[in-house]
C-alpha atoms as a PDB file:
ATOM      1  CA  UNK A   1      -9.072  37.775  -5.030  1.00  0.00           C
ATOM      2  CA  UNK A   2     -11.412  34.609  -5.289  1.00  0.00           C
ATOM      3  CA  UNK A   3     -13.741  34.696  -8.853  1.00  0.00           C
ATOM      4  CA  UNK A   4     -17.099  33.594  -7.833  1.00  0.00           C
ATOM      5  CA  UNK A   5     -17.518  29.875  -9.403  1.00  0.00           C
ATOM      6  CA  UNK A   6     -20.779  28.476 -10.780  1.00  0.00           C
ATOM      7  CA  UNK A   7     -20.076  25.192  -9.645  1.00  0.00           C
ATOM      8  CA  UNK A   8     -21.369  24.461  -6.113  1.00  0.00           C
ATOM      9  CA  UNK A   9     -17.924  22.653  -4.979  1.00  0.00           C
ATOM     10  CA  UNK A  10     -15.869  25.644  -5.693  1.00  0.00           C
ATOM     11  CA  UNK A  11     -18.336  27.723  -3.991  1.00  0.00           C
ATOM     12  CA  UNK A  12     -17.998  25.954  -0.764  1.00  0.00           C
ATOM     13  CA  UNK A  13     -14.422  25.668  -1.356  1.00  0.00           C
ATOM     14  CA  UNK A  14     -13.991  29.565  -1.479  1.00  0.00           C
ATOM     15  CA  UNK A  15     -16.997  30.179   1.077  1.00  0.00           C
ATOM     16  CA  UNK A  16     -14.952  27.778   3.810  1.00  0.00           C
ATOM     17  CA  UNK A  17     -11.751  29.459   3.082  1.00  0.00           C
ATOM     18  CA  UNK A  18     -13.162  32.508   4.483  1.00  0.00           C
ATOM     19  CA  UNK A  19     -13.194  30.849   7.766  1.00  0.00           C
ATOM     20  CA  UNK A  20     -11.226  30.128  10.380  1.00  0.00           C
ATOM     21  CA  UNK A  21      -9.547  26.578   9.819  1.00  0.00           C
ATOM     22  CA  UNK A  22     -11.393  26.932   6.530  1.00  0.00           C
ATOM     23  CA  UNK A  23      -9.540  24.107   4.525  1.00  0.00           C
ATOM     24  CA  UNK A  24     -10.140  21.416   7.452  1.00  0.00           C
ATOM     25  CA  UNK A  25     -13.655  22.309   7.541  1.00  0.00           C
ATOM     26  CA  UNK A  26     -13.878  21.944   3.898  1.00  0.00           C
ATOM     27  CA  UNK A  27     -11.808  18.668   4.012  1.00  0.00           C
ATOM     28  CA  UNK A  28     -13.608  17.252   6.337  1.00  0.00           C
ATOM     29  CA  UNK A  29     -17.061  17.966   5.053  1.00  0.00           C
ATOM     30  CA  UNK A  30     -16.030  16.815   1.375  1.00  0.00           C
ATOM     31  CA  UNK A  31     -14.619  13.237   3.423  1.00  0.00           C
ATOM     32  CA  UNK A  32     -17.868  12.590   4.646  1.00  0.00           C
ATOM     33  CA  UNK A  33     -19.171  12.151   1.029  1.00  0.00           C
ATOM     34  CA  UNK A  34     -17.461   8.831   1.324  1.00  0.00           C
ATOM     35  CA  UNK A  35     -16.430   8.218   5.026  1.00  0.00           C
ATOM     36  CA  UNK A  36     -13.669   5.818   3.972  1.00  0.00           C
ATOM     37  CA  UNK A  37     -11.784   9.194   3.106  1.00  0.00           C
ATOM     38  CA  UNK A  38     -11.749  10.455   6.753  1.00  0.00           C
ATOM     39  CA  UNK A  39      -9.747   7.343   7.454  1.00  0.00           C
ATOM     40  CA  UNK A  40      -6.551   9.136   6.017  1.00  0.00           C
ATOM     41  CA  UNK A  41      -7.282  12.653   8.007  1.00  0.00           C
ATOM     42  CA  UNK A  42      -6.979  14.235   4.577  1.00  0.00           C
ATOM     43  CA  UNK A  43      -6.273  18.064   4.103  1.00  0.00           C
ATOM     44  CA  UNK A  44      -7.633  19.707   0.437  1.00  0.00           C
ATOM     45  CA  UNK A  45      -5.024  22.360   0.150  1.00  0.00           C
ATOM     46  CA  UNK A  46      -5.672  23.228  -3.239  1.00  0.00           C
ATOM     47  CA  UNK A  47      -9.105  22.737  -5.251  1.00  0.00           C
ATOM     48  CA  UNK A  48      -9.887  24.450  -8.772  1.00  0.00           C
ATOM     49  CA  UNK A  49     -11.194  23.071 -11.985  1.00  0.00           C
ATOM     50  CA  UNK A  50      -9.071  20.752 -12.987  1.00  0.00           C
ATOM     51  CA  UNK A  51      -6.630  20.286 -10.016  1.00  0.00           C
ATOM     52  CA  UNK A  52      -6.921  19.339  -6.649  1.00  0.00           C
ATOM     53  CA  UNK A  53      -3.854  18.840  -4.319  1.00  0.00           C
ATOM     54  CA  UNK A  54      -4.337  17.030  -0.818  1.00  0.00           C
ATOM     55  CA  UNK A  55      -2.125  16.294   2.198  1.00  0.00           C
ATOM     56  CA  UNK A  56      -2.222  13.691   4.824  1.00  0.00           C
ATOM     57  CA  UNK A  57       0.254  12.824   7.707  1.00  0.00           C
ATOM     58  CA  UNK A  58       1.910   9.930   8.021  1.00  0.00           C
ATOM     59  CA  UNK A  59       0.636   8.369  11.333  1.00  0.00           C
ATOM     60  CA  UNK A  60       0.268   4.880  13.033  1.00  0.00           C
ATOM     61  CA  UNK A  61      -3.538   4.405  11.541  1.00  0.00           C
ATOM     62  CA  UNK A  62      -2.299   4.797   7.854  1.00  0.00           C
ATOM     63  CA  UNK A  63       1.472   2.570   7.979  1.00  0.00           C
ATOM     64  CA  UNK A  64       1.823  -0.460   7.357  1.00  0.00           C
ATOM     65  CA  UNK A  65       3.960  -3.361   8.763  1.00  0.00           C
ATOM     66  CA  UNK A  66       7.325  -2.259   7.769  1.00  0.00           C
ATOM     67  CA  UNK A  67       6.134   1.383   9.007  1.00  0.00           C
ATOM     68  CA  UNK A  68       5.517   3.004   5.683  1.00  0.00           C
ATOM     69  CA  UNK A  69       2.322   4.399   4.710  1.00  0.00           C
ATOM     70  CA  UNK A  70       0.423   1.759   3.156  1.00  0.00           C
ATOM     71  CA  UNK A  71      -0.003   1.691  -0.506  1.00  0.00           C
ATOM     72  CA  UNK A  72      -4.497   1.659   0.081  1.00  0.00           C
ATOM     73  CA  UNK A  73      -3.862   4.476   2.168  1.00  0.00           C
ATOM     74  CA  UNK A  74      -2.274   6.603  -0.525  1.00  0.00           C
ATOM     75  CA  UNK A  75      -4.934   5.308  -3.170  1.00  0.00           C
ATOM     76  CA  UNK A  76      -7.406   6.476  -1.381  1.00  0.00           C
ATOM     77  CA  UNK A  77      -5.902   9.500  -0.780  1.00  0.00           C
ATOM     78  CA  UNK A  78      -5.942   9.444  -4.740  1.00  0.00           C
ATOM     79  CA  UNK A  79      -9.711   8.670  -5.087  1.00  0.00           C
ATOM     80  CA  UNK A  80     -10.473  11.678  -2.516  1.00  0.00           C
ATOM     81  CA  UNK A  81      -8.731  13.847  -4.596  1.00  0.00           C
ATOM     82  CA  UNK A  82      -9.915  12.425  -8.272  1.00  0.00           C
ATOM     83  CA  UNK A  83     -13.298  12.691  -6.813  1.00  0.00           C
ATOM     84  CA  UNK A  84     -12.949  16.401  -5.456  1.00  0.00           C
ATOM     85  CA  UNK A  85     -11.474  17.326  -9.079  1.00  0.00           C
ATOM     86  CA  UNK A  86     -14.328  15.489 -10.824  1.00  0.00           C
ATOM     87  CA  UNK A  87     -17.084  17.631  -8.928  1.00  0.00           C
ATOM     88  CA  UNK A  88     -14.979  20.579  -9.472  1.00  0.00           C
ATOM     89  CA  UNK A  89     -14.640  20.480 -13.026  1.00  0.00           C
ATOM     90  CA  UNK A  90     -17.643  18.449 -14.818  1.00  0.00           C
ATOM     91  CA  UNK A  91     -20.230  20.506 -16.761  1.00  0.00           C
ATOM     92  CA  UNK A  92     -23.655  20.728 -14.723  1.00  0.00           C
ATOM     93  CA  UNK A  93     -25.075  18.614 -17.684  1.00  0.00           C
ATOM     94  CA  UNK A  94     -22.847  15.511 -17.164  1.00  0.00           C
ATOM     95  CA  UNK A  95     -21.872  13.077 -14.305  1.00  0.00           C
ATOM     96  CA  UNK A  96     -18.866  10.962 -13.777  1.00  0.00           C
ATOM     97  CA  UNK A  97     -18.401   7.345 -12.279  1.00  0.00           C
ATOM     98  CA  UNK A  98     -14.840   5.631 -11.081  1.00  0.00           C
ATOM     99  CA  UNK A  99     -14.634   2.472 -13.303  1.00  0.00           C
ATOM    100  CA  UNK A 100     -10.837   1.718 -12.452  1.00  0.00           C
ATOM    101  CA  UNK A 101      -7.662   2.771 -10.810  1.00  0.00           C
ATOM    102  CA  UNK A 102      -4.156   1.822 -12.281  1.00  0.00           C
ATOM    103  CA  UNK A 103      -1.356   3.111 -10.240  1.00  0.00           C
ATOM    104  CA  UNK A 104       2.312   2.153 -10.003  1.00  0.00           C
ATOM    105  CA  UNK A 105       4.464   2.102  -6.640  1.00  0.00           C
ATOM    106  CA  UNK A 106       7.448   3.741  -7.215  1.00  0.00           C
ATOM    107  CA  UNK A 107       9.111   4.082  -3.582  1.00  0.00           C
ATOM    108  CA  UNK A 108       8.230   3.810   0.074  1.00  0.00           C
ATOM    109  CA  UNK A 109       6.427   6.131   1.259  1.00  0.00           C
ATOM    110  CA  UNK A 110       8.291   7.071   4.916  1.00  0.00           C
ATOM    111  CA  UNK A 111       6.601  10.689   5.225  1.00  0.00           C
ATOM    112  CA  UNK A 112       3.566  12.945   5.273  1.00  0.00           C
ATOM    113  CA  UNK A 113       1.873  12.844   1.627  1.00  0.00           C
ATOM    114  CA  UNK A 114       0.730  15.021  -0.986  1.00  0.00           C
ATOM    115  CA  UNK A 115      -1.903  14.043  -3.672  1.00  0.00           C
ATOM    116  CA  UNK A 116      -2.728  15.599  -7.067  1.00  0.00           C
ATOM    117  CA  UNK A 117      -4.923  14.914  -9.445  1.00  0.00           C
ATOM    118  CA  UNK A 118      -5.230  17.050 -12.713  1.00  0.00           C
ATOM    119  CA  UNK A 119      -7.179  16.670 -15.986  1.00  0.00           C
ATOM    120  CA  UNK A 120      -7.770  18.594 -18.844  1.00  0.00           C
ATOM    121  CA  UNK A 121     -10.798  20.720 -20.258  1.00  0.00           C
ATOM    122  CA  UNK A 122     -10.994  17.829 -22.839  1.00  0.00           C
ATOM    123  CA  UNK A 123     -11.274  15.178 -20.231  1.00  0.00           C
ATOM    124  CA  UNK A 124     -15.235  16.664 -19.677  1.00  0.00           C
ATOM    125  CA  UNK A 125     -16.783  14.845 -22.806  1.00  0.00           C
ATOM    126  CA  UNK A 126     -18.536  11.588 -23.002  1.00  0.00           C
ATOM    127  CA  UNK A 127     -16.761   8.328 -22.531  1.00  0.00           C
ATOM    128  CA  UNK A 128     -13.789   6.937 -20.532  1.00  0.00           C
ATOM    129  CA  UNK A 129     -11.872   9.601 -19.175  1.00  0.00           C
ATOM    130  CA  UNK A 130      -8.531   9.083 -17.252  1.00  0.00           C
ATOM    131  CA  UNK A 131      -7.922  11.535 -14.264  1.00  0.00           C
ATOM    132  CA  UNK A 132      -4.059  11.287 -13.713  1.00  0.00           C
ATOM    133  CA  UNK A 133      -2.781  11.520  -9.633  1.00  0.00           C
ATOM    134  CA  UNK A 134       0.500  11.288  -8.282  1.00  0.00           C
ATOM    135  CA  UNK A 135       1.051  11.065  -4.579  1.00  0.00           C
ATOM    136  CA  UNK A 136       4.662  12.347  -3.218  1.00  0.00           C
ATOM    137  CA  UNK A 137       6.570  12.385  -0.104  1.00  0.00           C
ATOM    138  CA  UNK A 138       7.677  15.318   1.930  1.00  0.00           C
ATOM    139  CA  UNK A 139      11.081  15.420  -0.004  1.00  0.00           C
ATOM    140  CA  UNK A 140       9.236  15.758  -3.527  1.00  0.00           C
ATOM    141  CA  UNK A 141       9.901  12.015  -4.128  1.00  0.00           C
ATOM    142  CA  UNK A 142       7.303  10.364  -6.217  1.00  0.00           C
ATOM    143  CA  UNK A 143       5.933   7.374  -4.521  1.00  0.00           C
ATOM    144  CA  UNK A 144       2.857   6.153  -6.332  1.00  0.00           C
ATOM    145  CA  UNK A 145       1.692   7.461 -10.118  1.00  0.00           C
ATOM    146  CA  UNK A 146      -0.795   6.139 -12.512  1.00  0.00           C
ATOM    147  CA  UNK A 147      -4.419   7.253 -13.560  1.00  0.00           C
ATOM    148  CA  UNK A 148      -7.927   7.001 -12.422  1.00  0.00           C
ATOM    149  CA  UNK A 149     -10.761   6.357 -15.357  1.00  0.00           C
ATOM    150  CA  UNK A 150     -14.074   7.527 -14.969  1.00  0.00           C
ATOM    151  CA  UNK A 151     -16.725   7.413 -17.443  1.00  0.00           C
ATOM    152  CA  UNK A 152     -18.717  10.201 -18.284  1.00  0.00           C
ATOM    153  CA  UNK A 153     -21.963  10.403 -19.442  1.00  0.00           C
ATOM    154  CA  UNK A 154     -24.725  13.337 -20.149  1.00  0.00           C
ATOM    155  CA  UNK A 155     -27.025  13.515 -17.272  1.00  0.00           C
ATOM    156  CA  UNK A 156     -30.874  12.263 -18.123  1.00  0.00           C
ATOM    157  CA  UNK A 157     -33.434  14.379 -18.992  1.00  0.00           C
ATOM    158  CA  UNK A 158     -36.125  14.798 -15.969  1.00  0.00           C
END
C-alpha cells in the first residue's frame, strides 16, 4: 500500500501509478519540466524521498561514434533523476538550484542504463548540498559515478 505524501511530486508519482502505463506517463510529464530530458526517452522506475532510480535504452539517438551511449546522454540522465529526487525530498520551505556536476567515467556504456540518485535527510539544510548518482549498465557494471551539488536556500517570504 502507497502512504499518501504531502509533497506534490510524490502525489503525482503514486496518482500516475494507478494508471495504465502509469510510470511513462509520469516520466514523460516530469521530462517536459526540462525538454532536454525527453531526449534520452527516460523511464522513472522508482521515485521516493530521497531516491529516484531511472532507465533509458540504449538506442541510435543517445550513442555515440564508437556506438556506446554517450557520456552527455548518461549525465543527463543523471540531472533528470537529481532533479526528480530534489522535488521529492526538499521541505516546502526551501528550494534547490544545480550549481555543478562532477562525475567520473568508469567504463563504456554498451547497454540500456539505469540512474540513481540518493541523498540523505541531512542533505535538506541550507548551503551546498551534493546529490550523489551513479548510472549502470544492464550487467550491474558501473559506468559513470560522481555527485551533483545544489545549493539550497530557504524560500522568501511573500
Amino acid at each position: 500500500m502507497i502512504l499518501a505524501s504531502s509533497n506534490y511530486l510524490i502525489n503525482l508519482y503514486e496518482r500516475c501509478l494507478k494508471l495504465p502505463f502509469g510510470r511513462q506517463v509520469f516520466s514523460a510529464m516530469f521530462a517536459r519540466k526540462a525538454p532536454y530530458f525527453k531526449t534520452i526517452k527516460p523511464l522513472i522506475t522508482e521515485l521516493k524521498p530521497n531516491l529516484c532510480q531511472l532507465t533509458f535504452k540504449k538506442r541510435k539517438a543517445v550513442q555515440n561514434h564508437i556506438g556506446t551511449v554517450h557520456a552527455i546522454a548518461v549525465c543527463n540522465g543523471m540531472e533528470m533523476a537529481m532533479g526528480a529526487l530534489a522535488e521529492a525530498s526538499i521541505p516546502k520551505h526551501l528550494r534547490w538550484l544545480p550549481k555543478g556536476m562532477n562525475v567520473q567515467y568508469l567504463a563504456k556504456t554498451d547497454s540500456d542504463v539505469t540512474i540513481e540518485a540518493t541523498s540523505s535527510e541531512s542533505t535538506w539544510q541550507p548551503g551546498d548540498q551534493p546529490i550523489s548518482v551513479e548510472a549502470k549498465r544492464s550487467d550491474g557494471t558501473v559506468v559513470a559515478a560522481g555527485y551533483i551539488t545544489i545549493y539550497v536556500s530557504e524560500k522568501p517570504s511573500r
